[in-house]
PDB file of N, CA and C in Angstrom:
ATOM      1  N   UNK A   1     -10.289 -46.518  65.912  1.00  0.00           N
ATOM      2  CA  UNK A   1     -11.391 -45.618  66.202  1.00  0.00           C
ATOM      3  C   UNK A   1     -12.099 -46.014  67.504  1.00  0.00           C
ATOM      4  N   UNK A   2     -12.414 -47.152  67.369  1.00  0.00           N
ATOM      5  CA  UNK A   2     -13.068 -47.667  69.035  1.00  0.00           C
ATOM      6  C   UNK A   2     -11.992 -47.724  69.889  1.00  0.00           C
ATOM      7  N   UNK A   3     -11.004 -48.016  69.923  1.00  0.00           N
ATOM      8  CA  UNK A   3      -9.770 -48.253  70.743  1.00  0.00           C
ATOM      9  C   UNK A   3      -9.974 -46.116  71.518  1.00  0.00           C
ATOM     10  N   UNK A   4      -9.675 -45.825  70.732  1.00  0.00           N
ATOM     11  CA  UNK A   4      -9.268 -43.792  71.493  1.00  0.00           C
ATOM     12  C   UNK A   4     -10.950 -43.815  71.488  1.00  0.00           C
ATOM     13  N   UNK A   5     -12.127 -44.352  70.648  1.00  0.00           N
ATOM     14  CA  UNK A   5     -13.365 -43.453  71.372  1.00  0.00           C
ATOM     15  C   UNK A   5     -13.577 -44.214  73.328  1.00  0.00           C
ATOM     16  N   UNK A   6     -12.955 -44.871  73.422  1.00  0.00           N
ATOM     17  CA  UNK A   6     -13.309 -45.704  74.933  1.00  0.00           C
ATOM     18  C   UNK A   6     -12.039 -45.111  75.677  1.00  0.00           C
ATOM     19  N   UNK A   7     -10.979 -45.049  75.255  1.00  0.00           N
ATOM     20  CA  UNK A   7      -9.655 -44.751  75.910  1.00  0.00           C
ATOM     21  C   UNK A   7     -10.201 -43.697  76.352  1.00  0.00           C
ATOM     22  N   UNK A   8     -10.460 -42.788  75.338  1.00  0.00           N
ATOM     23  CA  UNK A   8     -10.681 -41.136  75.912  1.00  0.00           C
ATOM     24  C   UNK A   8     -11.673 -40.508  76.809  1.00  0.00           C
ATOM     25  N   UNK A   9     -12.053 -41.496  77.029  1.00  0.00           N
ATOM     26  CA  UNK A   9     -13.378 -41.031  78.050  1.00  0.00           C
ATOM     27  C   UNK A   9     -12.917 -42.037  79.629  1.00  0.00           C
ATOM     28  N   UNK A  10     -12.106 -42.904  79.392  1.00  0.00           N
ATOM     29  CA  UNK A  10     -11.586 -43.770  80.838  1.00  0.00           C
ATOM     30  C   UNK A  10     -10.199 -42.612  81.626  1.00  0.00           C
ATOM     31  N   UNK A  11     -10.936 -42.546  82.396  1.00  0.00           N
ATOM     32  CA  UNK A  11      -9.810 -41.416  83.055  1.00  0.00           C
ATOM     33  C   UNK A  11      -9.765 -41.243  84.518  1.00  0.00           C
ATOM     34  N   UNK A  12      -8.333 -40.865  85.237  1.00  0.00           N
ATOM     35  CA  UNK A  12      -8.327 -41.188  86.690  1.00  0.00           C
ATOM     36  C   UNK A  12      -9.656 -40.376  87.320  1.00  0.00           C
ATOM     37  N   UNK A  13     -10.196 -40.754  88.649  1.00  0.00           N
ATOM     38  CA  UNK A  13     -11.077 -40.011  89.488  1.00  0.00           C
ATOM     39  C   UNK A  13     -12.179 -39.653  88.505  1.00  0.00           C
ATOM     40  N   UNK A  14     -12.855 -40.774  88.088  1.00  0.00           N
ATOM     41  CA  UNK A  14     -13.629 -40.278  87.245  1.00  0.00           C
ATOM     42  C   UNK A  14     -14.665 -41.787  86.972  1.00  0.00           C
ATOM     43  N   UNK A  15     -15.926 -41.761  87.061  1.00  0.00           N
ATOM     44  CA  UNK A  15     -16.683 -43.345  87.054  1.00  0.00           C
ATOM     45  C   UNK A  15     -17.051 -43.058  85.720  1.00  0.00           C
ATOM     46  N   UNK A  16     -16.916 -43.639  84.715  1.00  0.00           N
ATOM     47  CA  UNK A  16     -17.317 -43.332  83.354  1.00  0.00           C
ATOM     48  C   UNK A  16     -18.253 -44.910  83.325  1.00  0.00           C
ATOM     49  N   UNK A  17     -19.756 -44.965  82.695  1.00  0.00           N
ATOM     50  CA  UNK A  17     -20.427 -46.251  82.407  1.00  0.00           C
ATOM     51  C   UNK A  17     -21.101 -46.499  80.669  1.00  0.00           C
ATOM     52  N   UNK A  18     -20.515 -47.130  79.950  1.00  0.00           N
ATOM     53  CA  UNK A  18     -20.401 -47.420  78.822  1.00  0.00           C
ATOM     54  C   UNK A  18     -22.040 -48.349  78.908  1.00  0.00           C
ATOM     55  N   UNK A  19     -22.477 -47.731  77.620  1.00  0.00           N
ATOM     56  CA  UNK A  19     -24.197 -47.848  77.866  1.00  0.00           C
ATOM     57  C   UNK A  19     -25.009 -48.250  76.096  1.00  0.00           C
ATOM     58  N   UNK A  20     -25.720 -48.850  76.376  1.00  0.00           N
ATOM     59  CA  UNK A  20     -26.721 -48.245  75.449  1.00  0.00           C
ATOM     60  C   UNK A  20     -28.496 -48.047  75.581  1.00  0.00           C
ATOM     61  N   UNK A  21     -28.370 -46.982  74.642  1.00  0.00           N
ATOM     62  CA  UNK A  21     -29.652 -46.663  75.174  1.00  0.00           C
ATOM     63  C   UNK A  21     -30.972 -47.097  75.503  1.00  0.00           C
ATOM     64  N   UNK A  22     -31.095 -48.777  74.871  1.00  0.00           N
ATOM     65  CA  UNK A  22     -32.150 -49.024  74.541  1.00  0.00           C
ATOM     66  C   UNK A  22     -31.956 -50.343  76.155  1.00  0.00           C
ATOM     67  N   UNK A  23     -31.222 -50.292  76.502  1.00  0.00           N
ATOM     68  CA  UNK A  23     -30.556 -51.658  77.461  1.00  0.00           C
ATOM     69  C   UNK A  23     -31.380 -51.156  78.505  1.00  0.00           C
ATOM     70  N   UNK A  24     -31.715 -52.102  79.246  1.00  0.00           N
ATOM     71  CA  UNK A  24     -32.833 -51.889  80.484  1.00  0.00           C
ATOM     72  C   UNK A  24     -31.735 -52.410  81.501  1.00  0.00           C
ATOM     73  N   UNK A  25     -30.886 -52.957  81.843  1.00  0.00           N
ATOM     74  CA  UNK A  25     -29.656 -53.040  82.725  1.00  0.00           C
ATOM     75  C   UNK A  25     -29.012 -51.421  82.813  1.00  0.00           C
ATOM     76  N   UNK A  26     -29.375 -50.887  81.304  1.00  0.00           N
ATOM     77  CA  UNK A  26     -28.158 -49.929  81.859  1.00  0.00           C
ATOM     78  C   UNK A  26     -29.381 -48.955  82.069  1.00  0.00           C
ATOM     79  N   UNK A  27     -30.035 -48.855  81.919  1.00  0.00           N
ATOM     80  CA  UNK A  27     -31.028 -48.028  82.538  1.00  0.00           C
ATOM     81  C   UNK A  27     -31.321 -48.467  83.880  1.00  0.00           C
ATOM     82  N   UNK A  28     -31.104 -49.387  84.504  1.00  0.00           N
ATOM     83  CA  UNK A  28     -31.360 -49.629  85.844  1.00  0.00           C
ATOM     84  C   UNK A  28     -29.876 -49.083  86.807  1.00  0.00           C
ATOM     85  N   UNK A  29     -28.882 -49.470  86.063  1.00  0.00           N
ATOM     86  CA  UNK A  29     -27.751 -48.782  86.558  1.00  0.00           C
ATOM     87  C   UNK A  29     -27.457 -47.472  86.474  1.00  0.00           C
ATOM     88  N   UNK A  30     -27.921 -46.819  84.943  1.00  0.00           N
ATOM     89  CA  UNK A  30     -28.528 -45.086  85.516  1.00  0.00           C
ATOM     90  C   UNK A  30     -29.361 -44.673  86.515  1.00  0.00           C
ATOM     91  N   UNK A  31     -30.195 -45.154  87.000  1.00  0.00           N
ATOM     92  CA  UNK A  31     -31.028 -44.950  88.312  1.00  0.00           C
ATOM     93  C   UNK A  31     -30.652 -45.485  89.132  1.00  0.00           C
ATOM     94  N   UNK A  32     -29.413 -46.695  89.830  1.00  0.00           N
ATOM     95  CA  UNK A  32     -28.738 -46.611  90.744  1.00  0.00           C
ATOM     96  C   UNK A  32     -27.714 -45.762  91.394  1.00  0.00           C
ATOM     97  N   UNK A  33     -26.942 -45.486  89.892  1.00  0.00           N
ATOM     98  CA  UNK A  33     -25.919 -44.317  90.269  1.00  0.00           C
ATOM     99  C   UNK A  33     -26.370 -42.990  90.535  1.00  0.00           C
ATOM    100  N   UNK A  34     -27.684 -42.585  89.767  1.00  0.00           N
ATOM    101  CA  UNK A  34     -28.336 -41.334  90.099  1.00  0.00           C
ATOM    102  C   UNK A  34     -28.483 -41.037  91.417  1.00  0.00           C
ATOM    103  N   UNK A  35     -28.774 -41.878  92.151  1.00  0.00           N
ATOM    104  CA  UNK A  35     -29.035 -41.974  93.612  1.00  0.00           C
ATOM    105  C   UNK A  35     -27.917 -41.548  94.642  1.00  0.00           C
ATOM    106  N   UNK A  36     -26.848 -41.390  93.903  1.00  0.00           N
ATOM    107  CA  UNK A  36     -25.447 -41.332  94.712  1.00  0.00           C
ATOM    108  C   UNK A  36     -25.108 -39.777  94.306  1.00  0.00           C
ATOM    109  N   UNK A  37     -24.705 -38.970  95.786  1.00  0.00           N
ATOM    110  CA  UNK A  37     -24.520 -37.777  95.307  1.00  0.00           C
ATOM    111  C   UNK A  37     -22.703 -37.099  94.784  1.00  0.00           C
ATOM    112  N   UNK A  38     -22.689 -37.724  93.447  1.00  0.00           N
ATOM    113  CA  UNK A  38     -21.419 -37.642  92.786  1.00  0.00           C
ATOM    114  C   UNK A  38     -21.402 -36.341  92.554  1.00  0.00           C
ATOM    115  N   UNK A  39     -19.984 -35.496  92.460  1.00  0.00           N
ATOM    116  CA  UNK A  39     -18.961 -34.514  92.262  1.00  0.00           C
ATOM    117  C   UNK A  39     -19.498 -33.988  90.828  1.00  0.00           C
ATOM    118  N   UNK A  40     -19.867 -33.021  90.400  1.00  0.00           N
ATOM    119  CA  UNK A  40     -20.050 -32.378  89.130  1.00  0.00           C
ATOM    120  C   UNK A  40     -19.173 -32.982  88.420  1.00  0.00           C
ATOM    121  N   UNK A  41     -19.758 -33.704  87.340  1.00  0.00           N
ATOM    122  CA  UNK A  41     -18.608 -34.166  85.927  1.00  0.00           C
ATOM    123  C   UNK A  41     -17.877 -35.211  86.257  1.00  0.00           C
ATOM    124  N   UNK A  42     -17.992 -35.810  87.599  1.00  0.00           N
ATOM    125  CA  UNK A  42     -17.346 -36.949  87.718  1.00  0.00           C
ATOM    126  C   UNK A  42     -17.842 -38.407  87.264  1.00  0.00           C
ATOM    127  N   UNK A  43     -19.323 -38.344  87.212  1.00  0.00           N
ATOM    128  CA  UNK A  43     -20.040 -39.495  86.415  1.00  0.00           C
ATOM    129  C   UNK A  43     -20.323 -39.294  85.041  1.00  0.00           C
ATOM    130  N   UNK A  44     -19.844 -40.139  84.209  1.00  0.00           N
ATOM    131  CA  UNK A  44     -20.252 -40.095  82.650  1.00  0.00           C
ATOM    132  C   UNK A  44     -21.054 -41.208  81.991  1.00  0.00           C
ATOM    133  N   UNK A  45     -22.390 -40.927  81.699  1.00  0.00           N
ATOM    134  CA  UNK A  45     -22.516 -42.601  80.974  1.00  0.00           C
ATOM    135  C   UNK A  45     -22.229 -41.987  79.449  1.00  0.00           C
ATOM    136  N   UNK A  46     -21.600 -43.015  78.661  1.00  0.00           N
ATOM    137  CA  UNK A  46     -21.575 -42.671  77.053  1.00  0.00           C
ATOM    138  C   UNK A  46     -22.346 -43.899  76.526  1.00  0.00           C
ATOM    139  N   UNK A  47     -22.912 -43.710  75.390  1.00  0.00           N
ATOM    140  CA  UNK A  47     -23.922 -44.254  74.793  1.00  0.00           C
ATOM    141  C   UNK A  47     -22.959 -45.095  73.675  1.00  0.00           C
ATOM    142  N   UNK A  48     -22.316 -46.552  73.420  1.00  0.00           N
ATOM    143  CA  UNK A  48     -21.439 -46.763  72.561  1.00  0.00           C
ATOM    144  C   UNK A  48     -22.257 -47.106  71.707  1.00  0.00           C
ATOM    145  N   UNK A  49     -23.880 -46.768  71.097  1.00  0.00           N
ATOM    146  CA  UNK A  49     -24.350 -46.467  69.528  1.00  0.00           C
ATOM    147  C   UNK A  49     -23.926 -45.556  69.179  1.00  0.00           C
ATOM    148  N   UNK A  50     -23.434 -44.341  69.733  1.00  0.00           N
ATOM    149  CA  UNK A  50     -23.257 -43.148  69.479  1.00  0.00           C
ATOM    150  C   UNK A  50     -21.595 -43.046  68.323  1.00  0.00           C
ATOM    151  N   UNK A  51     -21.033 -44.214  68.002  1.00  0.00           N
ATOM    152  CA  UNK A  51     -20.007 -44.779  67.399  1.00  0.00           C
ATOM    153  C   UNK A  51     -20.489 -45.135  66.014  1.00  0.00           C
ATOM    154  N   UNK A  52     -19.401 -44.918  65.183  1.00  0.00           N
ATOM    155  CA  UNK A  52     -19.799 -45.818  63.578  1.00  0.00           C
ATOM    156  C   UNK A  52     -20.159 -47.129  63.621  1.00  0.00           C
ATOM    157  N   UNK A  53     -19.407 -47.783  64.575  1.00  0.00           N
ATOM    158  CA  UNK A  53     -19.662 -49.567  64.712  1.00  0.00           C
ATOM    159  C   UNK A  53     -19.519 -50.046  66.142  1.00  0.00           C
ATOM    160  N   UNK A  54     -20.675 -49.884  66.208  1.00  0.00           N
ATOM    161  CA  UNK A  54     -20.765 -50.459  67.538  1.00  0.00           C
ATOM    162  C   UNK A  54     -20.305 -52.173  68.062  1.00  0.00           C
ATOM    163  N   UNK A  55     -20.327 -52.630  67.105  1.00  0.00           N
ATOM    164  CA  UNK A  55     -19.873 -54.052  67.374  1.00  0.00           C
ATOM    165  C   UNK A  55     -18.127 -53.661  67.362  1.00  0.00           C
ATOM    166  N   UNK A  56     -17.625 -53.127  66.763  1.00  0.00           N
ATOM    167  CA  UNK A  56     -15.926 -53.148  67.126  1.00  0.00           C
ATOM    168  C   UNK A  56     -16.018 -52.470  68.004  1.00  0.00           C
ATOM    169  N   UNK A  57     -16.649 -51.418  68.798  1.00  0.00           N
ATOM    170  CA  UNK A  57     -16.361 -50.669  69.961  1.00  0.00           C
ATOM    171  C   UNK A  57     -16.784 -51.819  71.095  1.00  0.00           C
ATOM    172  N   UNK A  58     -17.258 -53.223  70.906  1.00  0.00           N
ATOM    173  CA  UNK A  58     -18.075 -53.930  71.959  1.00  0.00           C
ATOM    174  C   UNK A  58     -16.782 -54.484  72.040  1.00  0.00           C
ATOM    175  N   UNK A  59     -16.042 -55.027  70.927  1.00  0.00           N
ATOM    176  CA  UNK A  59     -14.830 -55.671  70.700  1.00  0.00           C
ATOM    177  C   UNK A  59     -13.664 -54.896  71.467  1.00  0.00           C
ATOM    178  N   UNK A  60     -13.359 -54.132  71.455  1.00  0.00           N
ATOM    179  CA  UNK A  60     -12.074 -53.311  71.933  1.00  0.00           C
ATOM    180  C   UNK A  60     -12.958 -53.528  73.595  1.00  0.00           C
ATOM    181  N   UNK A  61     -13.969 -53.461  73.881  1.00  0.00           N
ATOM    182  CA  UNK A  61     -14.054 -53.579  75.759  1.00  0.00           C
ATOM    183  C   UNK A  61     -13.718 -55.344  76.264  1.00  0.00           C
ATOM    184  N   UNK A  62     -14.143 -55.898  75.300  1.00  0.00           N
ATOM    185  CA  UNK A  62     -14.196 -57.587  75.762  1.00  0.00           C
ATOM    186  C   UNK A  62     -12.377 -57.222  75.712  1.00  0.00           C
ATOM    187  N   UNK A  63     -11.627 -56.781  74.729  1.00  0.00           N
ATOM    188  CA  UNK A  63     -10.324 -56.983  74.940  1.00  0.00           C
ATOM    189  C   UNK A  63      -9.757 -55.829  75.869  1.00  0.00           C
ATOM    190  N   UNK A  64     -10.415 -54.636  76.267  1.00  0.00           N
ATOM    191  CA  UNK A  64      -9.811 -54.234  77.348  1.00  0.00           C
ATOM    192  C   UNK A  64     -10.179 -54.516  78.765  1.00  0.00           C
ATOM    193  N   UNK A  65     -11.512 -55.250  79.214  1.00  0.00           N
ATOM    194  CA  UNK A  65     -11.888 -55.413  80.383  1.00  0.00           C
ATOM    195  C   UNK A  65     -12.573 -56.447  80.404  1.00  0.00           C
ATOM    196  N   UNK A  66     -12.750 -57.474  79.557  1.00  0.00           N
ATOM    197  CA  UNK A  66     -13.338 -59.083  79.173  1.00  0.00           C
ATOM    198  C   UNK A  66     -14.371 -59.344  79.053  1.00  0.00           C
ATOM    199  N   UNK A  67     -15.296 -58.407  78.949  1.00  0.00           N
ATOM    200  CA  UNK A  67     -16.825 -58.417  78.339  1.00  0.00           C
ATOM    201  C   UNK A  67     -16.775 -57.053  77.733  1.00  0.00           C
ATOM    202  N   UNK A  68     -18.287 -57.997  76.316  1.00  0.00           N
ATOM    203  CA  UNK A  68     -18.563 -56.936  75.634  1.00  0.00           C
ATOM    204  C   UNK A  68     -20.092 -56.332  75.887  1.00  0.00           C
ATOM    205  N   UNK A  69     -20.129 -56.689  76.986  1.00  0.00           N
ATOM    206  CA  UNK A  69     -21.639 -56.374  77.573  1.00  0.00           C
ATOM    207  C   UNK A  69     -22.096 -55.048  78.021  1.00  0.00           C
ATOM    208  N   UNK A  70     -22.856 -54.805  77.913  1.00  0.00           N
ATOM    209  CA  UNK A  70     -23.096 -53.066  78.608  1.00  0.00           C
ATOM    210  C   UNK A  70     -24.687 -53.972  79.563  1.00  0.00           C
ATOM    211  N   UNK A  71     -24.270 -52.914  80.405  1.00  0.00           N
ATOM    212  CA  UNK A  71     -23.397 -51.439  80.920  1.00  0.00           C
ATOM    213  C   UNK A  71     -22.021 -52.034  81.259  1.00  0.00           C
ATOM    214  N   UNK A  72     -21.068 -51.166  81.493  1.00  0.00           N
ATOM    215  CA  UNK A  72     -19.458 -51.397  81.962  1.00  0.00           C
ATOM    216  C   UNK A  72     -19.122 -50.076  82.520  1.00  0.00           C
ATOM    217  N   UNK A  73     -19.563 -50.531  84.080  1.00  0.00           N
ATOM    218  CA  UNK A  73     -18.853 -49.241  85.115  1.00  0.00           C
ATOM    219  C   UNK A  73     -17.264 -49.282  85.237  1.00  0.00           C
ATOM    220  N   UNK A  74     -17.116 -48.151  85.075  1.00  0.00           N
ATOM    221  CA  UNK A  74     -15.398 -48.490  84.837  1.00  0.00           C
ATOM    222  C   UNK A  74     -15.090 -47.089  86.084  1.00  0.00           C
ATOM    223  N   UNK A  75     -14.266 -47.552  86.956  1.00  0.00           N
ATOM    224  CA  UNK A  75     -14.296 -46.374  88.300  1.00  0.00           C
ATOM    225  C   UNK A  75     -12.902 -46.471  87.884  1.00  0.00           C
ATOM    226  N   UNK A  76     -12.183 -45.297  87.440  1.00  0.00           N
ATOM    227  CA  UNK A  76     -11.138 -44.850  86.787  1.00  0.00           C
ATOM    228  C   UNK A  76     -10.683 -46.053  85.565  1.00  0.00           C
ATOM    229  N   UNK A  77      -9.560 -46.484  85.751  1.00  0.00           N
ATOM    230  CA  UNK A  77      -9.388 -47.800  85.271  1.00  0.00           C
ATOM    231  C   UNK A  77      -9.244 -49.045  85.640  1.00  0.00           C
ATOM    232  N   UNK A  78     -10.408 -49.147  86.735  1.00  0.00           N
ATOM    233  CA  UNK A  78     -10.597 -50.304  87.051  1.00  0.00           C
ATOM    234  C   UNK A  78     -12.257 -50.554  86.551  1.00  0.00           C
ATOM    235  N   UNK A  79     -12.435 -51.537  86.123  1.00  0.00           N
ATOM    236  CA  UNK A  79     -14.195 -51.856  85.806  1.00  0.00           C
ATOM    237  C   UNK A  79     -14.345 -52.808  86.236  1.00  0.00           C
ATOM    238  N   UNK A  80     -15.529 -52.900  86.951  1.00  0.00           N
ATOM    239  CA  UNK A  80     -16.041 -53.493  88.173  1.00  0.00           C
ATOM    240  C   UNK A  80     -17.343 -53.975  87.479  1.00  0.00           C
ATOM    241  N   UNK A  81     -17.736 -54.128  86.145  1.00  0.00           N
ATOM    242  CA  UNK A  81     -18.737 -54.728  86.084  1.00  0.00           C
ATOM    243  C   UNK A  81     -20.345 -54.258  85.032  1.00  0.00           C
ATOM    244  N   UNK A  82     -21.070 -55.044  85.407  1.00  0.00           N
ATOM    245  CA  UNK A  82     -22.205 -54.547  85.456  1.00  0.00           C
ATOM    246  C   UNK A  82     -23.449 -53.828  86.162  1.00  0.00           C
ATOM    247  N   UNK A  83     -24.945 -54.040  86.110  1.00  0.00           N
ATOM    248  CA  UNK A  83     -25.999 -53.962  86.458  1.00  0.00           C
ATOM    249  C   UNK A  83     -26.074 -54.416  87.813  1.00  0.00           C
ATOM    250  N   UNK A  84     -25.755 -55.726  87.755  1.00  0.00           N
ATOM    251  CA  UNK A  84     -25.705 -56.901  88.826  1.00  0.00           C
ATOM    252  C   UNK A  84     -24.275 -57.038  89.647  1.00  0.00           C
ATOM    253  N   UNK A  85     -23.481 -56.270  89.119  1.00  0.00           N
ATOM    254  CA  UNK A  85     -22.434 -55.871  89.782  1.00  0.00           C
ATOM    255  C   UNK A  85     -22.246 -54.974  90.943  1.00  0.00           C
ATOM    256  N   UNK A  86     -23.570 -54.206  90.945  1.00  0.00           N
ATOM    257  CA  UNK A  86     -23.670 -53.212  91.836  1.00  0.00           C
ATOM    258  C   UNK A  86     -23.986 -53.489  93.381  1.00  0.00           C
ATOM    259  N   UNK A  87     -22.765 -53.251  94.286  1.00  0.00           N
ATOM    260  CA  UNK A  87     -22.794 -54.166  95.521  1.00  0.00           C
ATOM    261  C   UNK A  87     -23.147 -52.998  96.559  1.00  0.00           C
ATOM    262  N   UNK A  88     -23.561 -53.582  98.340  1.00  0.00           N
ATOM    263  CA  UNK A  88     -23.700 -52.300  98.689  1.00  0.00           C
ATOM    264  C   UNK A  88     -22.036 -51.360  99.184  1.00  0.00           C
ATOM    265  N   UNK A  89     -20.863 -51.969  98.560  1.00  0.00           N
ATOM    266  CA  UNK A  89     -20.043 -51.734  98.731  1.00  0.00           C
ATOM    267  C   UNK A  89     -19.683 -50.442  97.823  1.00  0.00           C
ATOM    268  N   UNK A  90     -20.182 -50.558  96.877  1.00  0.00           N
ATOM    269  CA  UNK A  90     -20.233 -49.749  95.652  1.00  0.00           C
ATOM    270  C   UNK A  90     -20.370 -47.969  96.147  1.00  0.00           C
ATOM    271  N   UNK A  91     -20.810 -47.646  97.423  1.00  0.00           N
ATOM    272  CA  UNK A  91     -20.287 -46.074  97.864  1.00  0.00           C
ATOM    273  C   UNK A  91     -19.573 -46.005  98.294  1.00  0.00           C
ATOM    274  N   UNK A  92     -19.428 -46.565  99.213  1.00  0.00           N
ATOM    275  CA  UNK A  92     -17.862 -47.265  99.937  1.00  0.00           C
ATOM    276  C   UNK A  92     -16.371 -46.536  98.987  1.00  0.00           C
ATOM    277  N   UNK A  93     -16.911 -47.959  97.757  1.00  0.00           N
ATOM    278  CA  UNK A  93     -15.581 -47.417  96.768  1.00  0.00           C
ATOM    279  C   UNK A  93     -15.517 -45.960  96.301  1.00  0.00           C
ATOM    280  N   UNK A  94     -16.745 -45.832  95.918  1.00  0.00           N
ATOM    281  CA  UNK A  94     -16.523 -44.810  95.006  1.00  0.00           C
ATOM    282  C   UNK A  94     -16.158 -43.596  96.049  1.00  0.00           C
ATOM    283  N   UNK A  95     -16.271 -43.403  97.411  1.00  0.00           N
ATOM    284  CA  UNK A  95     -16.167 -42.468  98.590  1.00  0.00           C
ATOM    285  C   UNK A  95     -14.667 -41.992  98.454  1.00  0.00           C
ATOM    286  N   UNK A  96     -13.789 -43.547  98.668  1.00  0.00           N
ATOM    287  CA  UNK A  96     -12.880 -43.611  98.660  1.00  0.00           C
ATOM    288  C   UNK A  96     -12.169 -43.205  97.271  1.00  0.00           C
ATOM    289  N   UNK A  97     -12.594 -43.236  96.235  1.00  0.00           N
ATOM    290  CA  UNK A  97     -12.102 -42.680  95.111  1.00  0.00           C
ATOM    291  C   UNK A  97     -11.853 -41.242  95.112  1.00  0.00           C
ATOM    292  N   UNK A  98     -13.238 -40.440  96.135  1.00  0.00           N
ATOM    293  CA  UNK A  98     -13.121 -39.053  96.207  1.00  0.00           C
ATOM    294  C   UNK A  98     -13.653 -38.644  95.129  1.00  0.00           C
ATOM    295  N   UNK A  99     -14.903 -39.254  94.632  1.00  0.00           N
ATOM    296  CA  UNK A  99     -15.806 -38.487  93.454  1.00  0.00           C
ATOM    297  C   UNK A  99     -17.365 -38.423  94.296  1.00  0.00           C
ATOM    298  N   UNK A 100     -17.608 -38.717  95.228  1.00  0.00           N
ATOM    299  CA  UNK A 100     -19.103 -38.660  96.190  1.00  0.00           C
ATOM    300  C   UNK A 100     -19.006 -36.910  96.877  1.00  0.00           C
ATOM    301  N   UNK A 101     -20.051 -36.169  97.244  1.00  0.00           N
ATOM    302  CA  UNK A 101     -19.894 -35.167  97.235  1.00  0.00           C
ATOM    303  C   UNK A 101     -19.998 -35.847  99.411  1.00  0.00           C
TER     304      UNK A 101
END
């Protein structure tokens, strides 16, 4: 169940950021990325309370990308991190991804 609810939302050309709501990191990383003028539908944050068990959905990210920490910007299938992850390189990439308007 956590394995396809995270799979299905990681997808090419597409920054998906795995969140929860109450996290003040990932609320700081929603108002970083807000700032960037991304492609309709190309940014997703999902809320992983929004799951039956959030602790096995934390589990399936530590084993797909080595932390179970949120936030987890994941720019197609590569994840680059956190909060503090956010470099000024970070439009750069995402330019080059072809999701910045």
């Amino acid at each position: 169940m956590a394995q396809e609810f995270v799979n299905s939302r990681i997808q090419p050309r597409k920054v998906v950021v795995f969140i929860k709501a109450t996290c003040p990191y990932c609320r700081k990383t929603q108002e970083i990325l807000f700032q960037l003028p991304f492609k309709q539908r190309l940014l997703e944050f999902v809320d992983i309370t929004a799951t039956t068990d959030t602790i096995v959905t934390q589990g399936y990210l530590q084993q797909l990308i080595g932390a179970r920490t949120v936030p987890q910007v994941c720019m197609a299938k590569d994840c680059i991190g956190g909060c503090s992850d956010l470099s000024g390189e970070l439009s750069k990439r995402l330019a080059d991804m072809g999701v910045l308007r």
